[in-house]
PDB file of N, CA and C in Angstrom:
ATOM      1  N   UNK A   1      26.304  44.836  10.456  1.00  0.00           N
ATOM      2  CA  UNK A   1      27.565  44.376  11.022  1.00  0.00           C
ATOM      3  C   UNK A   1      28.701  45.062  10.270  1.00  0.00           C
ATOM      4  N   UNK A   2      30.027  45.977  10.807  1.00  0.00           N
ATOM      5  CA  UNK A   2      30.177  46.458  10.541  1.00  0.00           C
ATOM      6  C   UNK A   2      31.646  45.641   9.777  1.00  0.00           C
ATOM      7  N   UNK A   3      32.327  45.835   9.812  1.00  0.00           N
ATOM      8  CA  UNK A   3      33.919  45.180   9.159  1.00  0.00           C
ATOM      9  C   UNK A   3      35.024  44.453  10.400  1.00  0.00           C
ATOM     10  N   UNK A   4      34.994  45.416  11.690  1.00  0.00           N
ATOM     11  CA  UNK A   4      35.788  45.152  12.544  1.00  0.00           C
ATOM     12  C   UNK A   4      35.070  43.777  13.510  1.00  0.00           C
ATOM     13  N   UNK A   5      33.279  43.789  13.249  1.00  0.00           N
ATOM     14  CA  UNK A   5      32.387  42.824  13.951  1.00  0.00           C
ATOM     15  C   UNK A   5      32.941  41.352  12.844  1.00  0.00           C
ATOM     16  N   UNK A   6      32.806  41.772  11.587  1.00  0.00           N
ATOM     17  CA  UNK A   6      32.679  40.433  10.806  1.00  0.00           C
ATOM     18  C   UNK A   6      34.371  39.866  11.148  1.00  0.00           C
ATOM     19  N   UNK A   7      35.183  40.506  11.744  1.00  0.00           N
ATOM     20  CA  UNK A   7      36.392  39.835  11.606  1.00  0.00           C
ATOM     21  C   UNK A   7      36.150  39.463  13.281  1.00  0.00           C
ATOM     22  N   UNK A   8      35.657  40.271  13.942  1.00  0.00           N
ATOM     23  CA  UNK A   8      35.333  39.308  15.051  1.00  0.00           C
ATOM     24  C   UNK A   8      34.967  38.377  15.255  1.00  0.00           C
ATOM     25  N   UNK A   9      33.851  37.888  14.466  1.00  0.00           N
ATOM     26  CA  UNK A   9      33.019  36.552  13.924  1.00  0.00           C
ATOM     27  C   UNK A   9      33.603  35.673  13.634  1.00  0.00           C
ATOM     28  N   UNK A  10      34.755  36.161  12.391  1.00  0.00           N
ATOM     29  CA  UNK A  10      35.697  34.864  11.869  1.00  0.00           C
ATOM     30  C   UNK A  10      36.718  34.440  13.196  1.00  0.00           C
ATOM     31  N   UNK A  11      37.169  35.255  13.971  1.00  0.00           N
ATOM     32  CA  UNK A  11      38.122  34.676  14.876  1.00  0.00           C
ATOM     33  C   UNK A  11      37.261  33.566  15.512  1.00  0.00           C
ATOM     34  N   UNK A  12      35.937  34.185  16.531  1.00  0.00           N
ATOM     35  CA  UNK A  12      35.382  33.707  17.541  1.00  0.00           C
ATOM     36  C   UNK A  12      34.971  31.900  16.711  1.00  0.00           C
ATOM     37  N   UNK A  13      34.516  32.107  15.585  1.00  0.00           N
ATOM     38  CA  UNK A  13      34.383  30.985  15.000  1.00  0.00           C
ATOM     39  C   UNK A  13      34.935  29.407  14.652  1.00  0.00           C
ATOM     40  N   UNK A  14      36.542  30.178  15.131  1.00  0.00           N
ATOM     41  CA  UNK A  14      37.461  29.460  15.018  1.00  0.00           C
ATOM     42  C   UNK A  14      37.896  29.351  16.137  1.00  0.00           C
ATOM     43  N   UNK A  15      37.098  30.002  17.142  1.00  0.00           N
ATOM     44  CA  UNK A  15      37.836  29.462  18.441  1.00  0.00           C
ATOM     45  C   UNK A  15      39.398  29.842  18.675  1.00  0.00           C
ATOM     46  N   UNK A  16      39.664  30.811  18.312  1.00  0.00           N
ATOM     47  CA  UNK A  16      41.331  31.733  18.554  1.00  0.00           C
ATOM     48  C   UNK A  16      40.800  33.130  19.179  1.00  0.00           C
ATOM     49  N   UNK A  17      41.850  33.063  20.285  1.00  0.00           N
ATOM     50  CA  UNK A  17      41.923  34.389  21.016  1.00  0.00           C
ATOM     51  C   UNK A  17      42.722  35.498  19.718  1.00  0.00           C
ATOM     52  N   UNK A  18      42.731  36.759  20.552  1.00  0.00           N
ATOM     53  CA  UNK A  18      43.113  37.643  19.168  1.00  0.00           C
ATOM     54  C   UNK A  18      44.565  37.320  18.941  1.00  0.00           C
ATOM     55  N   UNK A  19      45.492  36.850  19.730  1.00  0.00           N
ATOM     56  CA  UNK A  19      46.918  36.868  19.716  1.00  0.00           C
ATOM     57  C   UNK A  19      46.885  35.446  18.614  1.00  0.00           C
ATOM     58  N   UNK A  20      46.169  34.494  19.183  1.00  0.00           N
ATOM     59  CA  UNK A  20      46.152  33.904  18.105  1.00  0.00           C
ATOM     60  C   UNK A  20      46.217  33.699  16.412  1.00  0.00           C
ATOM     61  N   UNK A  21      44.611  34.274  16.718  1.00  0.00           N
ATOM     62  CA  UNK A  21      44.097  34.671  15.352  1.00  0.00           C
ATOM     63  C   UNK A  21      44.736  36.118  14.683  1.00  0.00           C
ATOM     64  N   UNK A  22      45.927  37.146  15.118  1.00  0.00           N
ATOM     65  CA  UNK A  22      46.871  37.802  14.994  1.00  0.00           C
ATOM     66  C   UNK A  22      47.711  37.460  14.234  1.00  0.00           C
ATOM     67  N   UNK A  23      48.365  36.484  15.275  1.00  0.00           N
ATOM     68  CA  UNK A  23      49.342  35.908  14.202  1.00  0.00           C
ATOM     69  C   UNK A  23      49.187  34.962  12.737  1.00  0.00           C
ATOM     70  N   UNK A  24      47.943  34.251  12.673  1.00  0.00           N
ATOM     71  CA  UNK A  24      47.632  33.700  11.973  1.00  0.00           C
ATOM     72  C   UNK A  24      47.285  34.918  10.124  1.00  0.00           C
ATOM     73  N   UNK A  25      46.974  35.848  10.744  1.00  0.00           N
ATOM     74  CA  UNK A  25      46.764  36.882   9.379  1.00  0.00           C
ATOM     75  C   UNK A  25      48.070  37.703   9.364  1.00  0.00           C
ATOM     76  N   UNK A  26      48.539  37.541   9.892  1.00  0.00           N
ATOM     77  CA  UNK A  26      50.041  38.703  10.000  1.00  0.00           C
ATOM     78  C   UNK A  26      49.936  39.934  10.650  1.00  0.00           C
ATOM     79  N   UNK A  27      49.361  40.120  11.752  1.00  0.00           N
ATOM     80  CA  UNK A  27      49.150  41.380  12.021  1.00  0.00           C
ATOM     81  C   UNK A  27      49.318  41.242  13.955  1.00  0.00           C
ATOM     82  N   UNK A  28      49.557  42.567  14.140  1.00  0.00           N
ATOM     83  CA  UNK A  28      49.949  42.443  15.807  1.00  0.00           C
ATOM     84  C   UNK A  28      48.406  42.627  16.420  1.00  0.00           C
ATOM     85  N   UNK A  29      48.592  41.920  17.487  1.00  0.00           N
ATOM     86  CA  UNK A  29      47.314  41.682  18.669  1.00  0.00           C
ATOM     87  C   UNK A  29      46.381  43.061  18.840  1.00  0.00           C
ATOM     88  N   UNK A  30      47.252  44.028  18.821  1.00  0.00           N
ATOM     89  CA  UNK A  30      46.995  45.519  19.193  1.00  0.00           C
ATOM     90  C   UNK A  30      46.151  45.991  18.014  1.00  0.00           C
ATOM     91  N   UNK A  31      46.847  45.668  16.950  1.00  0.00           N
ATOM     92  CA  UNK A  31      45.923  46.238  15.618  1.00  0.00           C
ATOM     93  C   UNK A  31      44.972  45.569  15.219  1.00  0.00           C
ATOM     94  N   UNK A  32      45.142  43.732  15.572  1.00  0.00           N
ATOM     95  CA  UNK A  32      43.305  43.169  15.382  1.00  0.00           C
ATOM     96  C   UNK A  32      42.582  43.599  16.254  1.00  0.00           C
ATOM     97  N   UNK A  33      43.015  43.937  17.738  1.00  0.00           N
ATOM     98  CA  UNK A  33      42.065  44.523  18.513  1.00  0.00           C
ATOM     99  C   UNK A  33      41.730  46.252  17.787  1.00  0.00           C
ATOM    100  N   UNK A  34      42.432  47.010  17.572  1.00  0.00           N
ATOM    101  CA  UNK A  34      41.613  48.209  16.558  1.00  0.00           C
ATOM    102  C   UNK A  34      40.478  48.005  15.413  1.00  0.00           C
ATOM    103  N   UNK A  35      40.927  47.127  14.928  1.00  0.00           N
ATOM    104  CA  UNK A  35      40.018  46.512  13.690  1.00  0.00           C
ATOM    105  C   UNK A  35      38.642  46.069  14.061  1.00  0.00           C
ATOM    106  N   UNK A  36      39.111  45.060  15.110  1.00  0.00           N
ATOM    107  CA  UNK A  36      37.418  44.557  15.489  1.00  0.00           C
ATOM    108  C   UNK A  36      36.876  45.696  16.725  1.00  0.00           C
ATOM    109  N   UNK A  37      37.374  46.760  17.134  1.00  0.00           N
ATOM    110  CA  UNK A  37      37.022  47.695  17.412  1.00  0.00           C
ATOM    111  C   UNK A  37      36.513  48.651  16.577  1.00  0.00           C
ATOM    112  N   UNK A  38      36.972  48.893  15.056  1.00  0.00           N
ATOM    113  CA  UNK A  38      36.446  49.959  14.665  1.00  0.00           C
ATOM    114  C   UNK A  38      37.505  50.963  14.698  1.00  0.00           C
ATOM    115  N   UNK A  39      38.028  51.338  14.684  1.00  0.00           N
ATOM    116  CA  UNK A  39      39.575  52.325  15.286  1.00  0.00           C
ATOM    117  C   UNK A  39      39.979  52.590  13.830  1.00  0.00           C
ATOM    118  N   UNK A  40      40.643  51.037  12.827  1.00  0.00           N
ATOM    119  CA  UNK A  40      41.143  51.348  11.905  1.00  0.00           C
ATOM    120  C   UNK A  40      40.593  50.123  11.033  1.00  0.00           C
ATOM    121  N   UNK A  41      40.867  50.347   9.664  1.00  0.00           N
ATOM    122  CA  UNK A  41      40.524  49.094   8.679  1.00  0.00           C
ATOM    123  C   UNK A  41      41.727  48.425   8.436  1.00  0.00           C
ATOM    124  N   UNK A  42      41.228  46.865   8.045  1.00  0.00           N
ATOM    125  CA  UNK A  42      42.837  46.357   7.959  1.00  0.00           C
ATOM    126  C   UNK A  42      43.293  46.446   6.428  1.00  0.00           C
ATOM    127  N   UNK A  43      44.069  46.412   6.428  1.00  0.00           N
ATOM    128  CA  UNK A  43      45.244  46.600   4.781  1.00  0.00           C
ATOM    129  C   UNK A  43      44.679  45.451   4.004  1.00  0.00           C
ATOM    130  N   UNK A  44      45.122  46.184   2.872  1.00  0.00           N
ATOM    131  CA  UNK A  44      44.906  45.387   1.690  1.00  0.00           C
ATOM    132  C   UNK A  44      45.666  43.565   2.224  1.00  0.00           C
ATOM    133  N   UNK A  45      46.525  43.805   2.586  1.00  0.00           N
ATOM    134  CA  UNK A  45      47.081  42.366   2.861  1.00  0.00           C
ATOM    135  C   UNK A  45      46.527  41.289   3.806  1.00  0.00           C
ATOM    136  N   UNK A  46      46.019  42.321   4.999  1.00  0.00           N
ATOM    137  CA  UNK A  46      45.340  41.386   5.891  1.00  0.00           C
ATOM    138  C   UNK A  46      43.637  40.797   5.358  1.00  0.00           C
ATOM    139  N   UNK A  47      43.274  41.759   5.150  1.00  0.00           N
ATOM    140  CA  UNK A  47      42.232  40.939   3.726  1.00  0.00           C
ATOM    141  C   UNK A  47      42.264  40.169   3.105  1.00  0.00           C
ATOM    142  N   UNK A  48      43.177  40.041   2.530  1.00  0.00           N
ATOM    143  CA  UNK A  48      43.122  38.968   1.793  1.00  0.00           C
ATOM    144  C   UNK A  48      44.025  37.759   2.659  1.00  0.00           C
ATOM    145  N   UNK A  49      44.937  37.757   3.680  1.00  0.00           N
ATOM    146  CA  UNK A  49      45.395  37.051   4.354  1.00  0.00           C
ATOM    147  C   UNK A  49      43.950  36.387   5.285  1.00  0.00           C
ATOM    148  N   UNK A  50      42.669  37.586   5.162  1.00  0.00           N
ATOM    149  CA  UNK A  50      41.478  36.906   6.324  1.00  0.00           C
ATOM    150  C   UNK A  50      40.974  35.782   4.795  1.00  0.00           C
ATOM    151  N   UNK A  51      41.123  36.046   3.858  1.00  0.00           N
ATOM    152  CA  UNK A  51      40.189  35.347   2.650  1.00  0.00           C
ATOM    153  C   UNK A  51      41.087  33.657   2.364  1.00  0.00           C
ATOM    154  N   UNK A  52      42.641  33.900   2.439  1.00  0.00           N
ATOM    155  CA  UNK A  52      43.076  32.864   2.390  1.00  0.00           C
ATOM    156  C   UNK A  52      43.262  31.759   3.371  1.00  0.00           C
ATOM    157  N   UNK A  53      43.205  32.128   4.978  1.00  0.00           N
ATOM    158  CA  UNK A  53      43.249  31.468   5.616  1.00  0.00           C
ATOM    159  C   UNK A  53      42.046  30.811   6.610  1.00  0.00           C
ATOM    160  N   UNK A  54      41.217  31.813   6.482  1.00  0.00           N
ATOM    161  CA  UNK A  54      39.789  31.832   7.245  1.00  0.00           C
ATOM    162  C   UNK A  54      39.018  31.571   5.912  1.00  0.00           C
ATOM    163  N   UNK A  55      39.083  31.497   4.448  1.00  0.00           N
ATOM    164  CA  UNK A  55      38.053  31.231   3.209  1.00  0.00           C
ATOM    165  C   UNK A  55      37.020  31.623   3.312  1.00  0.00           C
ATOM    166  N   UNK A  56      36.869  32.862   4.204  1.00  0.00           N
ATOM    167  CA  UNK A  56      35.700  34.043   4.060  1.00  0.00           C
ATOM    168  C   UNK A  56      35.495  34.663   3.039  1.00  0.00           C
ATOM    169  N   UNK A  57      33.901  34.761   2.706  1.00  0.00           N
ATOM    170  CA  UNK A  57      33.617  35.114   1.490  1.00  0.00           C
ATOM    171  C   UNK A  57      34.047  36.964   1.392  1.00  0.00           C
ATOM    172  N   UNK A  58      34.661  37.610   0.302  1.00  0.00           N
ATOM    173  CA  UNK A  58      35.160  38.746   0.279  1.00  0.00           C
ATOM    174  C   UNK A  58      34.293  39.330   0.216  1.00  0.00           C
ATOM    175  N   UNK A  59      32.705  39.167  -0.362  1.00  0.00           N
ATOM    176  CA  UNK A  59      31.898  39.992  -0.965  1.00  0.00           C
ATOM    177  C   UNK A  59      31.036  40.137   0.493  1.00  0.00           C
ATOM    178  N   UNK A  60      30.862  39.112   1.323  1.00  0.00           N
ATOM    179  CA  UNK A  60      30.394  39.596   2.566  1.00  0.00           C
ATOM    180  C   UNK A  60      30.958  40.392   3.688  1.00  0.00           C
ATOM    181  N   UNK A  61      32.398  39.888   3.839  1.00  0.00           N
ATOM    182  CA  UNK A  61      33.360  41.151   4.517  1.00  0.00           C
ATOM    183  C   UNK A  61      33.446  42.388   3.781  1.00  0.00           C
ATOM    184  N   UNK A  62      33.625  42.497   2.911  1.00  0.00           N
ATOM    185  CA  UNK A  62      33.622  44.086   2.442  1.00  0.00           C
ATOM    186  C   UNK A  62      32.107  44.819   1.386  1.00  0.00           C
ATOM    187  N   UNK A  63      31.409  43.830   2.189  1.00  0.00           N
ATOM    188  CA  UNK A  63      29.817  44.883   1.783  1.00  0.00           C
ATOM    189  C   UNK A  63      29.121  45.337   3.384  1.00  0.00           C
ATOM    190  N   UNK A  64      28.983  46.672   2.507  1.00  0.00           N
ATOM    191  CA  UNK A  64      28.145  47.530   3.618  1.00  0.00           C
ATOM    192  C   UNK A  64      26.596  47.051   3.494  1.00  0.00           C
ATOM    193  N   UNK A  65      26.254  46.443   2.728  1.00  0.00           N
ATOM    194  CA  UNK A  65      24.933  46.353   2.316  1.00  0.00           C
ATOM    195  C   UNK A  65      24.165  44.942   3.161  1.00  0.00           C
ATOM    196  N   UNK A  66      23.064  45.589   4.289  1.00  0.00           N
ATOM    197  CA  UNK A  66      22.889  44.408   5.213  1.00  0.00           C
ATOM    198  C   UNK A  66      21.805  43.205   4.725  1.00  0.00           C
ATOM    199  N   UNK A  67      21.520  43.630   3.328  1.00  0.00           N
ATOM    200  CA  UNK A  67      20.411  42.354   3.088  1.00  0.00           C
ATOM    201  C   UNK A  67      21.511  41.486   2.490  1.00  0.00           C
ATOM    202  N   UNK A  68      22.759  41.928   2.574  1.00  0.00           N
ATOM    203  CA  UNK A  68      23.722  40.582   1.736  1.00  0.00           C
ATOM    204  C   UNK A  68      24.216  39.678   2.703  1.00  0.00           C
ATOM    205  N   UNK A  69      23.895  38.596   2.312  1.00  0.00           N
ATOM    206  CA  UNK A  69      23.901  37.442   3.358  1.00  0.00           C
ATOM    207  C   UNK A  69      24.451  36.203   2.692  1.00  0.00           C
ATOM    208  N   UNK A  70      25.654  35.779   2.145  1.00  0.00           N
ATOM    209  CA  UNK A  70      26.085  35.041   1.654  1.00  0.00           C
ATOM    210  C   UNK A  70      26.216  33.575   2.418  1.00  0.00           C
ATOM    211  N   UNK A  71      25.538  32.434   1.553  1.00  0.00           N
ATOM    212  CA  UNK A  71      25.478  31.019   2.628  1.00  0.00           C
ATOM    213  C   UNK A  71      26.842  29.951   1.914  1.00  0.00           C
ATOM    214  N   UNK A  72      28.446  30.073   2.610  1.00  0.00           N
ATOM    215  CA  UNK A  72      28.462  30.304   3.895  1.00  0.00           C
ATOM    216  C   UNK A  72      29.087  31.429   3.947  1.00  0.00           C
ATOM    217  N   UNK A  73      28.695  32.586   4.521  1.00  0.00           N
ATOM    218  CA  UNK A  73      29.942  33.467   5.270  1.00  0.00           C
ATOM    219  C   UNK A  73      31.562  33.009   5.851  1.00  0.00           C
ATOM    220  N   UNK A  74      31.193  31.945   6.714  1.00  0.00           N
ATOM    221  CA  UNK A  74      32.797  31.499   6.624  1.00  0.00           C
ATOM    222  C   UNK A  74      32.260  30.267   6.666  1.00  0.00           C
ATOM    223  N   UNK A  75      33.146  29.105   7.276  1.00  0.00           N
ATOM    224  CA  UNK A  75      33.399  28.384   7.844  1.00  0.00           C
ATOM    225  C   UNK A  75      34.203  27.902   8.646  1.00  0.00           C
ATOM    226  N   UNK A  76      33.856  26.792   9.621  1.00  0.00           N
ATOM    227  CA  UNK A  76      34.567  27.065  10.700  1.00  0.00           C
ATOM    228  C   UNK A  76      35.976  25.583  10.417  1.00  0.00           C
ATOM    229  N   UNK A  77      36.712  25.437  11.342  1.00  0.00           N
ATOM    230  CA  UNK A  77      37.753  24.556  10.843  1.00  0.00           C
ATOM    231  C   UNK A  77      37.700  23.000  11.021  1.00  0.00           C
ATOM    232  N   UNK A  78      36.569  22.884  11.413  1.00  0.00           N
ATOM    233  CA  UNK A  78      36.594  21.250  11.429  1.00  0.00           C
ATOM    234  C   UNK A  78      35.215  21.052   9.985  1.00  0.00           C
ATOM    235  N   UNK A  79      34.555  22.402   9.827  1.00  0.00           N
ATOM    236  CA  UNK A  79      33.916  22.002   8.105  1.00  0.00           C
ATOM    237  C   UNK A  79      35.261  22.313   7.295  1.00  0.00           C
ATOM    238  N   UNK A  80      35.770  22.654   7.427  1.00  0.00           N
ATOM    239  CA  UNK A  80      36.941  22.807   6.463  1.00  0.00           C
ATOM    240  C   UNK A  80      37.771  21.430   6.284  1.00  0.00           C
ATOM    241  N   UNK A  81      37.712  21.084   7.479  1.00  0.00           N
ATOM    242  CA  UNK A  81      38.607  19.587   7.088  1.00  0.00           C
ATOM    243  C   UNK A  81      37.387  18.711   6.276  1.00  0.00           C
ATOM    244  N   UNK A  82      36.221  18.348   7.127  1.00  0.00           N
ATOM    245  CA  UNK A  82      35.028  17.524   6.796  1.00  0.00           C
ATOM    246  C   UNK A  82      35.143  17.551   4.600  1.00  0.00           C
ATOM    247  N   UNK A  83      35.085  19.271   4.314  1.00  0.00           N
ATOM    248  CA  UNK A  83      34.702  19.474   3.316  1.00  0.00           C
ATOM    249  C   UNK A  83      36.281  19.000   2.106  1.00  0.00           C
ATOM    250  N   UNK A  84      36.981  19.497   2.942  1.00  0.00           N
ATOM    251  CA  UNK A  84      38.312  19.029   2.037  1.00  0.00           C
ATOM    252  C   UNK A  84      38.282  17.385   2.162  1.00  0.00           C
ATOM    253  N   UNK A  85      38.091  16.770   2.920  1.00  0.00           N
ATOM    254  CA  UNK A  85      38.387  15.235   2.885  1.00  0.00           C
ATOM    255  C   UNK A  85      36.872  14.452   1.442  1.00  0.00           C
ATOM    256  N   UNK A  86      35.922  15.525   1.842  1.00  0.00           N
ATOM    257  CA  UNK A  86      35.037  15.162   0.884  1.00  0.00           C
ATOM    258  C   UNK A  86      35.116  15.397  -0.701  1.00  0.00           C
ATOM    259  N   UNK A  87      35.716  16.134  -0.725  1.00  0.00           N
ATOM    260  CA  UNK A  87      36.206  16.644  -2.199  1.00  0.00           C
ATOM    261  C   UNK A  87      37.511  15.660  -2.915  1.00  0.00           C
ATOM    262  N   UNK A  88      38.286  15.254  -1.824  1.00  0.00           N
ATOM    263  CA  UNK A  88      38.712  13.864  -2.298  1.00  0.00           C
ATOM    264  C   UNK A  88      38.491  12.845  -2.021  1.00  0.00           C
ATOM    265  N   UNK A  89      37.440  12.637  -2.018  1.00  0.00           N
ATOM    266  CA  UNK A  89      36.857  11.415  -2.453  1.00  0.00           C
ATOM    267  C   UNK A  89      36.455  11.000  -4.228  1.00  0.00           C
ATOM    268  N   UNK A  90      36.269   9.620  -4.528  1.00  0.00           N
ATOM    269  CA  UNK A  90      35.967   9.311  -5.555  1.00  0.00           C
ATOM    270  C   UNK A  90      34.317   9.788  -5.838  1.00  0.00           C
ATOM    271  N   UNK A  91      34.130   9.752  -6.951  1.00  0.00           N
ATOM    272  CA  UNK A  91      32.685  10.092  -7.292  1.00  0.00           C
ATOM    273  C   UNK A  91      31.253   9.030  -6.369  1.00  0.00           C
ATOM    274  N   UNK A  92      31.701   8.092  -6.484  1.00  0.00           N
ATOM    275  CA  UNK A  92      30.991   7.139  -5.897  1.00  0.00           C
ATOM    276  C   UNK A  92      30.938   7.269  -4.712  1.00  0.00           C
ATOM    277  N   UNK A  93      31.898   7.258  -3.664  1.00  0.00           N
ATOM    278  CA  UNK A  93      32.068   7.219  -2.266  1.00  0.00           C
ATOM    279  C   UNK A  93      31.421   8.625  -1.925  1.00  0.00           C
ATOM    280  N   UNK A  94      31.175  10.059  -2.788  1.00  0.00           N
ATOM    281  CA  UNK A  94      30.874  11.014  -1.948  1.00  0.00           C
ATOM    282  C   UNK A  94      29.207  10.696  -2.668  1.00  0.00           C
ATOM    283  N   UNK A  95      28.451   9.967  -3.374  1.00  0.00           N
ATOM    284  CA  UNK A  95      27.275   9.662  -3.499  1.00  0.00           C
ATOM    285  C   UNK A  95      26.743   8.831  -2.321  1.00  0.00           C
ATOM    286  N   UNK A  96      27.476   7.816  -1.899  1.00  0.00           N
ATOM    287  CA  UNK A  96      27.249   6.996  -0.765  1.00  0.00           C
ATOM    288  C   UNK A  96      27.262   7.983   0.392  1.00  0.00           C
ATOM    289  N   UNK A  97      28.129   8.610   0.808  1.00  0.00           N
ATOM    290  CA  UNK A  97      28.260   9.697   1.513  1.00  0.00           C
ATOM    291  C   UNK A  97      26.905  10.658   1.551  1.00  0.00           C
ATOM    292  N   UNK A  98      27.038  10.799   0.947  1.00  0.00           N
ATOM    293  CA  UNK A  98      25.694  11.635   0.732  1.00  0.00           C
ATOM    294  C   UNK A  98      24.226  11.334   1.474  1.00  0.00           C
ATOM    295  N   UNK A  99      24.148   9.336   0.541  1.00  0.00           N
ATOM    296  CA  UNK A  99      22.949   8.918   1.108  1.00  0.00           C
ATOM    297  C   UNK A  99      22.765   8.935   2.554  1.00  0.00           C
ATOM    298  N   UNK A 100      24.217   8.560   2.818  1.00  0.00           N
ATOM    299  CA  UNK A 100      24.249   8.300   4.911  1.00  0.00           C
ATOM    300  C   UNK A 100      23.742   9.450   5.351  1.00  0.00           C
ATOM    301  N   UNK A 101      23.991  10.822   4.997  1.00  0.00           N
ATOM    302  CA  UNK A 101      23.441  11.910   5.522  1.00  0.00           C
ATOM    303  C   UNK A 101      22.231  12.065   5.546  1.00  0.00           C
ATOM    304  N   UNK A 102      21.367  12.004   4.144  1.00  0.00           N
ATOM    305  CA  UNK A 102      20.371  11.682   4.468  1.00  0.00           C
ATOM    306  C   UNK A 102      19.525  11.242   5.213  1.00  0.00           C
ATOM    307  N   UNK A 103      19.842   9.626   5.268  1.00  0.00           N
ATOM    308  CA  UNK A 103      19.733   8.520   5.967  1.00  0.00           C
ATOM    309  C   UNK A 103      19.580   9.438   7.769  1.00  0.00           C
ATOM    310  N   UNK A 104      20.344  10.131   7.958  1.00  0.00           N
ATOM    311  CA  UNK A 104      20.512  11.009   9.599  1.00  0.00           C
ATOM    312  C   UNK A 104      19.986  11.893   9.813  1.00  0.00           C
ATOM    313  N   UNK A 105      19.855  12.770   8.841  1.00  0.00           N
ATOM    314  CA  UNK A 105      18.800  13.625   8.822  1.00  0.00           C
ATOM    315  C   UNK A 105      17.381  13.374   9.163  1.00  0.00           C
ATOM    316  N   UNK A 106      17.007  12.519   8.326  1.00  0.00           N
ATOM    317  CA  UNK A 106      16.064  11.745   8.387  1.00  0.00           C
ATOM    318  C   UNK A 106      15.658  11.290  10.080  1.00  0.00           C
ATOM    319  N   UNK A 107      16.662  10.383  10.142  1.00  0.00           N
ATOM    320  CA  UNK A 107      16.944   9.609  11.762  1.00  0.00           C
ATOM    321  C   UNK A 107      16.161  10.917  12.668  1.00  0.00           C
ATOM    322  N   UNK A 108      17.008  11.952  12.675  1.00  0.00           N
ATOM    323  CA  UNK A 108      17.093  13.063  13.974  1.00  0.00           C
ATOM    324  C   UNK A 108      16.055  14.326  13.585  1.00  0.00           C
ATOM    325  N   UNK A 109      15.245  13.845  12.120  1.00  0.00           N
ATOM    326  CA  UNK A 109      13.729  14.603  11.827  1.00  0.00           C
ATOM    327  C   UNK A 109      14.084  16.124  11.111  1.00  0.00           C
ATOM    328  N   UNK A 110      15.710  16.522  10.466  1.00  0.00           N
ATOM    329  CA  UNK A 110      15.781  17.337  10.027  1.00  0.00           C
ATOM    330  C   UNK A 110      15.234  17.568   8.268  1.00  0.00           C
ATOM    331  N   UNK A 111      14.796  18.608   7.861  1.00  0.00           N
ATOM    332  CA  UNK A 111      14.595  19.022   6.400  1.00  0.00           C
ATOM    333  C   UNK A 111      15.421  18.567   5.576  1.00  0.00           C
TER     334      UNK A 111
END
């Protein structure tokens, strides 16, 4: 997967058309469409604008190397809320938390 595919990934993931997901990194519609075409690479800024706002891992967007498979590559924006609301929680409440998952996993026969 090449650089212009993995930023395709992060948009589609998030469910934003390119004008969207454009404006969201700072860059015009025309030039994310080059990018996830392949045409051109994006700037140092939009890189890191994809790392701060999308919290894509850097080492998987900018490796050529296909056995690298970082777990997660991104995430999408409703684990982003899920995971931020979990991180403030108290110590206790994300142990309880925890068990319930279990507890569902379990329920619906997952590992």
């Amino acid at each position: 997967m090449n650089l212009g595919d993995k930023v395709r990934t992060i948009r589609k993931s998030h469910e934003l058309n390119q004008k969207e997901f454009a404006l969201k990194i700072g860059v015009s519609q025309g030039t994310l469409s080059d990018i996830e075409r392949g045409v051109c690479l994006p700037s140092c800024e939009t890189i890191i604008a994809l790392k701060n706002t999308f919290q894509c891992d850097l080492n998987w967007l900018l490796s050529d190397d296909v056995s690298f498979s970082p777990t997660p590559t991104y995430i999408s924006s409703e684990e982003l809320k899920l995971l931020t609301s979990i991180r403030a929680l108290p110590a206790q409440e994300k142990k309880e938390l925890y068990e319930i998952i279990e507890i569902k996993m379990r329920k619906v026969k997952y590992p």
